[in-house]
Protein backbone atom coordinates (compact mmCIF):
# COMPACT_ATOMS: atom_id res chain seq x y z
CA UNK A 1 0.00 0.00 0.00
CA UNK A 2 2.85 2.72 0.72
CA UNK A 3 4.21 2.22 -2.28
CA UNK A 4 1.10 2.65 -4.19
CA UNK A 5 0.30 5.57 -2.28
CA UNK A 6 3.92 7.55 -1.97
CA UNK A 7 4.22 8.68 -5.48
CA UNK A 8 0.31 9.77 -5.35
CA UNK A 9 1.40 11.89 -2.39
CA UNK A 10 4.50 13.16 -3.78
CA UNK A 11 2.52 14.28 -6.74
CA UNK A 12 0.08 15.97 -5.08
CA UNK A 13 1.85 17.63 -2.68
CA UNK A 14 4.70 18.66 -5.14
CA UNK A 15 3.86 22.25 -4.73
CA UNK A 16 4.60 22.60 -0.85
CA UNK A 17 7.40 20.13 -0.82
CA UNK A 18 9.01 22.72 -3.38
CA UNK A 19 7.87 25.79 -1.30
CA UNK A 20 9.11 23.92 1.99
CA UNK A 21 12.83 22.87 -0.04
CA UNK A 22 12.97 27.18 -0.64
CA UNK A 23 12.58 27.31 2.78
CA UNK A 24 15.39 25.44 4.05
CA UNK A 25 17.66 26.59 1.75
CA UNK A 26 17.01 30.61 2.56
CA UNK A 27 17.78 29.25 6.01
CA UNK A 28 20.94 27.74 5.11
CA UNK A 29 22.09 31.17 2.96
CA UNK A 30 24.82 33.05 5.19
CA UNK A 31 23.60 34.56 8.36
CA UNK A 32 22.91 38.55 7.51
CA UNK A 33 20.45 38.64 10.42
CA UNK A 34 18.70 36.82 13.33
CA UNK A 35 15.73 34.76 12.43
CA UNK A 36 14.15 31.62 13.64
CA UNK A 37 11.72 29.73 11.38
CA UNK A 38 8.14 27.74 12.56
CA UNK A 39 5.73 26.75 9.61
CA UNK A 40 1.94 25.87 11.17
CA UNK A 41 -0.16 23.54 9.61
CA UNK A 42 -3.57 24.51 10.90
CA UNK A 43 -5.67 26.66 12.70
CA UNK A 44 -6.97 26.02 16.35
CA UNK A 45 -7.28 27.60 19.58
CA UNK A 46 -4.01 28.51 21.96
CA UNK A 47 -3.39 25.75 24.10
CA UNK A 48 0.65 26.55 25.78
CA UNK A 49 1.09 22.90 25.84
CA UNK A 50 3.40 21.60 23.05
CA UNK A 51 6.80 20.03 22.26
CA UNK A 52 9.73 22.01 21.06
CA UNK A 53 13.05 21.01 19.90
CA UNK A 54 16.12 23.22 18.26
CA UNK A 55 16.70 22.07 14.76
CA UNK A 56 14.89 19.20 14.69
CA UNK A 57 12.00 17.95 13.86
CA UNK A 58 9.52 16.37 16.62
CA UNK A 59 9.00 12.41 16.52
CA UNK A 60 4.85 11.97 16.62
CA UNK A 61 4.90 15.92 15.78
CA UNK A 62 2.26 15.46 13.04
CA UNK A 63 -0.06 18.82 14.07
CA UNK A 64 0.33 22.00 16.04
CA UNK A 65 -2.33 25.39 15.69
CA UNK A 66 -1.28 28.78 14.54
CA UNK A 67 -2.10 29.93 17.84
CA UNK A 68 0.13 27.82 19.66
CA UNK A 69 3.13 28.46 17.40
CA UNK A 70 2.30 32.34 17.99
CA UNK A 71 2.78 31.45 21.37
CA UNK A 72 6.43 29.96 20.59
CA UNK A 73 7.32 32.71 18.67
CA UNK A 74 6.56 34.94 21.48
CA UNK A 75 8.50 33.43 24.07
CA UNK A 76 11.24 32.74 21.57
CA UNK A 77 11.94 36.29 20.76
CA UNK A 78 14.13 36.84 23.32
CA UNK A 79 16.10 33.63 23.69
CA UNK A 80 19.81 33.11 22.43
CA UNK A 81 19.06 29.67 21.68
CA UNK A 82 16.62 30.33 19.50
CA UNK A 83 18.66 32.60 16.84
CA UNK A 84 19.36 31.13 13.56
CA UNK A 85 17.60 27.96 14.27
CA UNK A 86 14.41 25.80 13.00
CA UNK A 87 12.28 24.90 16.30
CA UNK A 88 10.39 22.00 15.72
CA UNK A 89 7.04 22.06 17.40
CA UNK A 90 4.15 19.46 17.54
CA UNK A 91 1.80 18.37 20.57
């Protein structure tokens, strides 16, 4: 069945694969200025109570709200740890 079904994904979801590959590799271009990078995947309401991890992604991390990565962001913004990193989040 996954092998069916891989290539139908891949196909499908060519367009944000390619948008999410752009991504990564602006992140990767030489450091000119502090950022840190989160990309939500849906909307909900805030909950505070999610995983994090710097520059990596989150095992089981399949969903997290807008509101809750908001939330990250906030608390993120002042944090040295934080600077030129991807924070994987996921509940």
């Amino acid at each position: 069945m996954r092998n069916l079904l891989s290539p139908m994904i891949k196909t499908v979801l060519r367009g944000i694969y390619a948008d999410h590959a752009l991504m990564e590799a602006a992140r990767e271009r030489p450091r000119l200025v502090n950022h840190t990078a989160a990309a939500p995947d849906q909307t909900g309401a805030l909950t505070g109570e999610y995983r994090t991890a710097n520059g990596q992604n989150l095992r089981g991390g399949v969903t997290i709200s807008r509101a809750d990565v908001a939330h990250l962001m906030v608390a993120a913004v002042d944090q040295p740890a934080t600077v030129h990193q991807a924070i994987g989040i996921a509940y």
